[in-house]
N, C-alpha and C. Protein backbone atom coordinates (compact mmCIF):
# COMPACT_ATOMS: atom_id res chain seq x y z
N UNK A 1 79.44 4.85 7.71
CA UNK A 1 78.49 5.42 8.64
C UNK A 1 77.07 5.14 8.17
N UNK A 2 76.09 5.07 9.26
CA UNK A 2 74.73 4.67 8.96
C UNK A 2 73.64 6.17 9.51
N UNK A 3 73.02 6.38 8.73
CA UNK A 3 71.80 7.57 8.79
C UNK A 3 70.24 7.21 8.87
N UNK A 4 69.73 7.89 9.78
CA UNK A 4 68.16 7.30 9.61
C UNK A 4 67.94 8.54 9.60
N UNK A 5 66.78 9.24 8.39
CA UNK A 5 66.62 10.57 7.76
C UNK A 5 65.11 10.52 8.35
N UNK A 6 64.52 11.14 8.63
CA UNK A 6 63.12 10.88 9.04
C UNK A 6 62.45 12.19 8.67
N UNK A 7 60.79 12.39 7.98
CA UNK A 7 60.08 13.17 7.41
C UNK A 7 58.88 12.85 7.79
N UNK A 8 57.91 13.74 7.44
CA UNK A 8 56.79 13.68 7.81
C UNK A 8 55.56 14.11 8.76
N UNK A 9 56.76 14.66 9.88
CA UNK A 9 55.82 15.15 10.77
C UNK A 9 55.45 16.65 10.14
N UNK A 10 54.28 17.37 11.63
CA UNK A 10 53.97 18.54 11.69
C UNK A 10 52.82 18.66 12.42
N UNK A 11 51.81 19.23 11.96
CA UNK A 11 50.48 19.95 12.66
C UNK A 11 49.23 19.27 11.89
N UNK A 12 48.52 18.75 13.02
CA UNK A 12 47.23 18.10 12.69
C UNK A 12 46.17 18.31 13.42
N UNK A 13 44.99 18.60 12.79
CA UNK A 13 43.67 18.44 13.88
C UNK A 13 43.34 17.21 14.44
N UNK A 14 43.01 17.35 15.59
CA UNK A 14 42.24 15.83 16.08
C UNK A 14 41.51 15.19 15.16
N UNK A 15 41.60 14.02 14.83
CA UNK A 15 41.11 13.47 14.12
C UNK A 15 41.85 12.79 12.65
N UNK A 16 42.37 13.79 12.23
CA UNK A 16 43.25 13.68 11.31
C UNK A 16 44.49 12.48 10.74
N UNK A 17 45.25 12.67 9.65
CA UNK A 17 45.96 12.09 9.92
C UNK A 17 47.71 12.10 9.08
N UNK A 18 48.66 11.70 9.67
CA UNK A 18 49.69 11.67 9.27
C UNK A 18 50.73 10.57 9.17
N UNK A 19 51.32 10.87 7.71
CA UNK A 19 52.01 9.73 7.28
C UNK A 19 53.64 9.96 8.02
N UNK A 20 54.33 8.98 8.98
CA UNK A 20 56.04 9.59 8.75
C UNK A 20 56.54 8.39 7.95
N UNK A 21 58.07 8.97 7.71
CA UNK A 21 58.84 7.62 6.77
C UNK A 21 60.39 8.39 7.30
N UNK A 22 60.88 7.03 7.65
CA UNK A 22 62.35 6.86 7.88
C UNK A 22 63.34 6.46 7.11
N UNK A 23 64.10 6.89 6.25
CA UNK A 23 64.82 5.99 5.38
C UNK A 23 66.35 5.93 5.98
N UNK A 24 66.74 4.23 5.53
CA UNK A 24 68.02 4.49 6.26
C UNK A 24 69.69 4.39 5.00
N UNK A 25 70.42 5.01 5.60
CA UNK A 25 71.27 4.78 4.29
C UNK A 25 72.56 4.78 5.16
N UNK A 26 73.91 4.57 4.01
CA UNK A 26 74.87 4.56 4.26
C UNK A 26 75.17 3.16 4.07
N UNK A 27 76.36 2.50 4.77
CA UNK A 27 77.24 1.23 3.98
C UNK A 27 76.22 0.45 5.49
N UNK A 28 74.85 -0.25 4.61
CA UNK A 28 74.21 -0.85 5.49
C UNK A 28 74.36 -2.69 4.70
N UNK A 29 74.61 -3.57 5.81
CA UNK A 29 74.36 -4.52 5.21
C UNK A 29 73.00 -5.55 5.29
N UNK A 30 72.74 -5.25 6.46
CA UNK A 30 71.51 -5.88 6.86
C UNK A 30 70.62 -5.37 7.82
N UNK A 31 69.24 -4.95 7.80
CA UNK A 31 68.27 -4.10 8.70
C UNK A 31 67.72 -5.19 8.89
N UNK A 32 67.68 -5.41 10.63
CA UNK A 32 66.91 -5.75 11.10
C UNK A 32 65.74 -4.97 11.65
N UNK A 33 65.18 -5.28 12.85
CA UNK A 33 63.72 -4.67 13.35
C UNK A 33 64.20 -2.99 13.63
N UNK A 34 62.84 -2.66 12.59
CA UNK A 34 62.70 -1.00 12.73
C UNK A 34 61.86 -0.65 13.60
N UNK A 35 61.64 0.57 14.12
CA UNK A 35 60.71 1.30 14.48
C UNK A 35 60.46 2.41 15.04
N UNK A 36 59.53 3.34 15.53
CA UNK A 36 58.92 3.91 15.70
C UNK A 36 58.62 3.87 17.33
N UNK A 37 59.29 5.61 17.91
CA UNK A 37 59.54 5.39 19.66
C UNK A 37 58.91 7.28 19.56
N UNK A 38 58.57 7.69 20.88
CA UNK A 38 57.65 8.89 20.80
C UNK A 38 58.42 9.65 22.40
N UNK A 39 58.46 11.14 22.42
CA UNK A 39 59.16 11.28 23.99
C UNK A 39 57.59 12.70 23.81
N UNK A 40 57.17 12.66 24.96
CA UNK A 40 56.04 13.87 24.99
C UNK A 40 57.25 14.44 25.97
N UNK A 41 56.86 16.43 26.06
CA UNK A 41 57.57 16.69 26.93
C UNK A 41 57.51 16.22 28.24
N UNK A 42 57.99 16.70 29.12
CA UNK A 42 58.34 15.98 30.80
C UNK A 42 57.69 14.62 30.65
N UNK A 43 58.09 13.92 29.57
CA UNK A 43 58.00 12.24 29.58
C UNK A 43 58.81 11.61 29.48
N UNK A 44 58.94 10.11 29.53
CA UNK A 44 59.87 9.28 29.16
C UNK A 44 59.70 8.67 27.33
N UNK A 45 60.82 8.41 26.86
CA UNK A 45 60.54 7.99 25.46
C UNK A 45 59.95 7.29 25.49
N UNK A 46 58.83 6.34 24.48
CA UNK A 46 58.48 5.60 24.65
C UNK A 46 57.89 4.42 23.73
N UNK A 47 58.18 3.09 23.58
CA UNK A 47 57.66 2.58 21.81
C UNK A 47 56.68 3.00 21.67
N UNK A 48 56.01 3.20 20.05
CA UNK A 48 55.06 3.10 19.94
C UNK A 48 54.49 2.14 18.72
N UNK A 49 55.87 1.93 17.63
CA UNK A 49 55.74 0.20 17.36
C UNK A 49 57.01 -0.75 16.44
N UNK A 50 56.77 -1.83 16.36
CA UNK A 50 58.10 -2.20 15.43
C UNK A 50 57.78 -3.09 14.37
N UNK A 51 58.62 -3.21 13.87
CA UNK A 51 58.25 -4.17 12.39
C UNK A 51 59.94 -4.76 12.67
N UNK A 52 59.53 -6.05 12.26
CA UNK A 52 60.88 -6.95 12.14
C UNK A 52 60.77 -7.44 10.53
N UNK A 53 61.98 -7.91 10.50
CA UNK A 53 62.66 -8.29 9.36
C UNK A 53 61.93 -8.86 8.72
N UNK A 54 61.12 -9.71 9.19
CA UNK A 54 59.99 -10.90 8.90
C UNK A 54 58.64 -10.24 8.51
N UNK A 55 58.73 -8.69 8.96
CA UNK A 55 56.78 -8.21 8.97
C UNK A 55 56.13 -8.40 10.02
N UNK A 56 56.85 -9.02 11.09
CA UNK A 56 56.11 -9.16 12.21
C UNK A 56 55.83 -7.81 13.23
N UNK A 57 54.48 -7.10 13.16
CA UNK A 57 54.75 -6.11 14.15
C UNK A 57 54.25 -5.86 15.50
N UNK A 58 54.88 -5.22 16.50
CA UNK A 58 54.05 -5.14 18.10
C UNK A 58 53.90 -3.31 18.00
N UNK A 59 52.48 -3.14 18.74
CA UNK A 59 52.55 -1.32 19.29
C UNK A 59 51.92 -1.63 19.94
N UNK A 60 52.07 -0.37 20.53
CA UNK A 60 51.63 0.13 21.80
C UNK A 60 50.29 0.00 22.21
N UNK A 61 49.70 -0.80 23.18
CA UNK A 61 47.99 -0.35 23.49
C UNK A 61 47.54 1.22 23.02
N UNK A 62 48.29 1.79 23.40
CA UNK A 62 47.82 3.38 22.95
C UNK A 62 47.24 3.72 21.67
N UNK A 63 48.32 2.89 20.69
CA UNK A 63 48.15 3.26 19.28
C UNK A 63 47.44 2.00 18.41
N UNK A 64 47.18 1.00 19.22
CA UNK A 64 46.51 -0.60 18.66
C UNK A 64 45.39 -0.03 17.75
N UNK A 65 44.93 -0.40 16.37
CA UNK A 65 43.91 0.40 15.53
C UNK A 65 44.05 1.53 14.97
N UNK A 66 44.74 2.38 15.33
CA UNK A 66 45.11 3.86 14.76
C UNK A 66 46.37 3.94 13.46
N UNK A 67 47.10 3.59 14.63
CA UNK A 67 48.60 3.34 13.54
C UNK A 67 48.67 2.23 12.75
N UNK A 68 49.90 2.26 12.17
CA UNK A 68 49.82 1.21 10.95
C UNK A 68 51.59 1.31 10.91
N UNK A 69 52.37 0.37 11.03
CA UNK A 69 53.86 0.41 10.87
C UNK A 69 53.69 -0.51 9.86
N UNK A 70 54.74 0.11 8.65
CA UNK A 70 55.37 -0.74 7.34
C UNK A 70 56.77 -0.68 6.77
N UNK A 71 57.40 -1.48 5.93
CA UNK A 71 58.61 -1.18 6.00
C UNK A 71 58.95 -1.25 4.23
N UNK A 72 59.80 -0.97 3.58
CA UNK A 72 60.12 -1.16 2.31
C UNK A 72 61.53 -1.10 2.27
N UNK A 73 61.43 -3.21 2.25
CA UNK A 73 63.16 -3.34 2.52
C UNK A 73 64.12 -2.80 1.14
N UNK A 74 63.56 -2.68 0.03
CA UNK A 74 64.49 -2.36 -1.10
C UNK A 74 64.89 -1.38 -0.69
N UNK A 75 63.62 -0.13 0.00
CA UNK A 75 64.47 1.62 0.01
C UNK A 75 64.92 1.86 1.65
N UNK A 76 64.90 0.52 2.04
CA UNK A 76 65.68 0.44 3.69
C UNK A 76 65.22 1.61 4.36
N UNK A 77 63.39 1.45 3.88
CA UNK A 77 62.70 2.80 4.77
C UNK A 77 61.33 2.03 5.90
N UNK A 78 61.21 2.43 6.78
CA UNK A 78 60.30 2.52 7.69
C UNK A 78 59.05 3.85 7.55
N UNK A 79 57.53 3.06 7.67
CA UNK A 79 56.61 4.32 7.70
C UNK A 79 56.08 4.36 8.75
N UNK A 80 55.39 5.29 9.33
CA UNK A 80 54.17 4.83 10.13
C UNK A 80 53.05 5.56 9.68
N UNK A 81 52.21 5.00 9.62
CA UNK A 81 50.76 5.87 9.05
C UNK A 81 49.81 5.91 10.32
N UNK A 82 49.50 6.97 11.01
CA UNK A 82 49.04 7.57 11.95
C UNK A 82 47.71 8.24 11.73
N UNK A 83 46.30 7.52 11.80
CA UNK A 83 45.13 7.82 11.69
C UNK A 83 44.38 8.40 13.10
N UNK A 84 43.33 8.85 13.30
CA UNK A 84 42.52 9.50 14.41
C UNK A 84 43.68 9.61 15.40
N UNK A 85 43.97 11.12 14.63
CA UNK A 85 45.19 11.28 15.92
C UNK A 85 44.50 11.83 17.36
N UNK A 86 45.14 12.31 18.23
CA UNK A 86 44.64 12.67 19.43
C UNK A 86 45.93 13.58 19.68
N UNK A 87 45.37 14.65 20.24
CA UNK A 87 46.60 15.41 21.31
C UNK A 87 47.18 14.82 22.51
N UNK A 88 46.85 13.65 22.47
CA UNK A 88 47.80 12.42 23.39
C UNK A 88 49.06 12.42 22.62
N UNK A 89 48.67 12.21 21.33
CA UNK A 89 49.51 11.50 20.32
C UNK A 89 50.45 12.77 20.23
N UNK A 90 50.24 13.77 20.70
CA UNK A 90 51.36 15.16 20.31
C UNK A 90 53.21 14.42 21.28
N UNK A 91 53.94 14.82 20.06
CA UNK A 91 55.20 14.56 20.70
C UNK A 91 56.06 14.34 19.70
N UNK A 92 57.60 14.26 20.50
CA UNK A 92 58.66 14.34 18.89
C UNK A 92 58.46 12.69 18.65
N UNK A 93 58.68 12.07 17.64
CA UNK A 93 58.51 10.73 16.89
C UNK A 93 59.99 10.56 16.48
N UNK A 94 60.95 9.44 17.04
CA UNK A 94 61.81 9.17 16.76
C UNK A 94 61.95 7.60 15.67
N UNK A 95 62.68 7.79 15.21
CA UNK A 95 63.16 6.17 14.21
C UNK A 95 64.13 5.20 14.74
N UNK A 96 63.89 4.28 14.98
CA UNK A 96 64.94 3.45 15.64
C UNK A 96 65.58 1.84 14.45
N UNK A 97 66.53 1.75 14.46
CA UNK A 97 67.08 0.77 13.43
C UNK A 97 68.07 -0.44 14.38
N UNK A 98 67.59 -1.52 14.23
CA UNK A 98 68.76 -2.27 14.47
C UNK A 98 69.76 -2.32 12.76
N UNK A 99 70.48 -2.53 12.99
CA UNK A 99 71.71 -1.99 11.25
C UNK A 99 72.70 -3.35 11.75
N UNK A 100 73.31 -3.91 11.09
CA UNK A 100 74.39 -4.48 10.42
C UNK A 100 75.51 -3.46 9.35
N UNK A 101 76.15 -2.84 10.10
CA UNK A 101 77.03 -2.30 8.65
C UNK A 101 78.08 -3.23 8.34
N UNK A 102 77.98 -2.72 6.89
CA UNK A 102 78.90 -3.66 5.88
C UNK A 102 80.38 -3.46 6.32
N UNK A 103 80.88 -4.19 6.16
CA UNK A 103 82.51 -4.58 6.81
C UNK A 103 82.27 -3.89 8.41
N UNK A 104 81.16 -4.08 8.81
CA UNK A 104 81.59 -3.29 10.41
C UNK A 104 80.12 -3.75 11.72
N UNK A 105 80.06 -3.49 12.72
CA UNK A 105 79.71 -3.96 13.62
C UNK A 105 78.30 -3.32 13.39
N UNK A 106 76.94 -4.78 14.13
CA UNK A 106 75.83 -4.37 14.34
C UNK A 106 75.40 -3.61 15.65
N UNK A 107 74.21 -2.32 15.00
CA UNK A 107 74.09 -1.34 16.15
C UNK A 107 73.10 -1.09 15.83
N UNK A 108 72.59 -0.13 17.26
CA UNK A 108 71.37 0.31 17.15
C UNK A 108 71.32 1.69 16.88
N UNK A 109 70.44 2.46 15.63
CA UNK A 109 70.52 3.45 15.65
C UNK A 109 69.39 4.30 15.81
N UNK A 110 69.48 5.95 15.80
CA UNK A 110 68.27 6.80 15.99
C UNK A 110 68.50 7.96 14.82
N UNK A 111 67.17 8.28 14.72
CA UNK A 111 67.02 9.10 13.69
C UNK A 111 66.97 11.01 14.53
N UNK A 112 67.14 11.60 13.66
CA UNK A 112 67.01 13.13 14.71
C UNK A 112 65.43 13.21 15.24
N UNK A 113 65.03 12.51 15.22
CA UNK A 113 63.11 13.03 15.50
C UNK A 113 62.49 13.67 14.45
N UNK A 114 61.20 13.80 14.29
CA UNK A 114 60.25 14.97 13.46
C UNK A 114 59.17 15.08 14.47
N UNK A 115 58.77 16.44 14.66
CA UNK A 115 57.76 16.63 15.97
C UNK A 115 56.26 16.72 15.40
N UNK A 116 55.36 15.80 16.20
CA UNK A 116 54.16 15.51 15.88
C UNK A 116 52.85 16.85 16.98
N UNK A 117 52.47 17.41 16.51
CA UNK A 117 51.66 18.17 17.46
C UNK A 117 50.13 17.77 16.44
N UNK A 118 49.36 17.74 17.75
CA UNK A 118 48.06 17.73 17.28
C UNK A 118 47.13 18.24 18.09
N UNK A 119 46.38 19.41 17.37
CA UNK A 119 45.59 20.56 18.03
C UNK A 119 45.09 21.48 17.24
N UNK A 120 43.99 21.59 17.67
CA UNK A 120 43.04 22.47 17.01
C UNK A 120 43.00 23.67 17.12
């Protein structure tokens, strides 16, 4: 079985800022593209960025300049570092993994969320 553990969120003033990190574990053989997806209430989920295998990353117009997605393939963790937040930016923050498990089939997985609120 494969786990994406995710930490980091909580409560921020505008402006502010917050680090999350996803780590993934279990009988993984190969991580491909990670990332970072956001649901505000009465919204739809939605990216907000990814990092591939390679370092290559795309986000969201929303978050272009603010955020920062990184990955650290040894601890098979995903971050996002989240600067001048906004109460736009309030919402749960999910982890997303493409995975290869070892002796077993590639999938896509999700992490439980950590909820991002930002407000003064």
């Amino acid at each position: 079985q494969v786990q994406l553990v995710e930490s980091g969120g909580g409560l921020v003033q505008p402006g502010g800022s917050l680090r999350l990190s996803c780590a993934a574990s279990g009988r993984i053989f190969s991580i491909y593209t990670m990332g970072w997806y956001r649901q505000a209430p009465g919204k739809e989920r939605e990216l907000v960025a990814t990092i591939a295998e390679t370092g290559s990353t795309n986000y969201a117009d929303s978050v272009k300049g603010r955020f920062t997605i990184s990955r650290d393939n040894a601890k098979n963790t995903v971050y996002l570092q989240m600067n001048s937040l906004k109460p736009e930016d309030t919402a749960v923050y999910y982890c997303n993994a493409d995975i290869w498990m070892a002796l077993g089939p590639r999938s896509d997985y999700w992490g439980q969320g950590t909820q991002v609120t930002v407000s003064s």
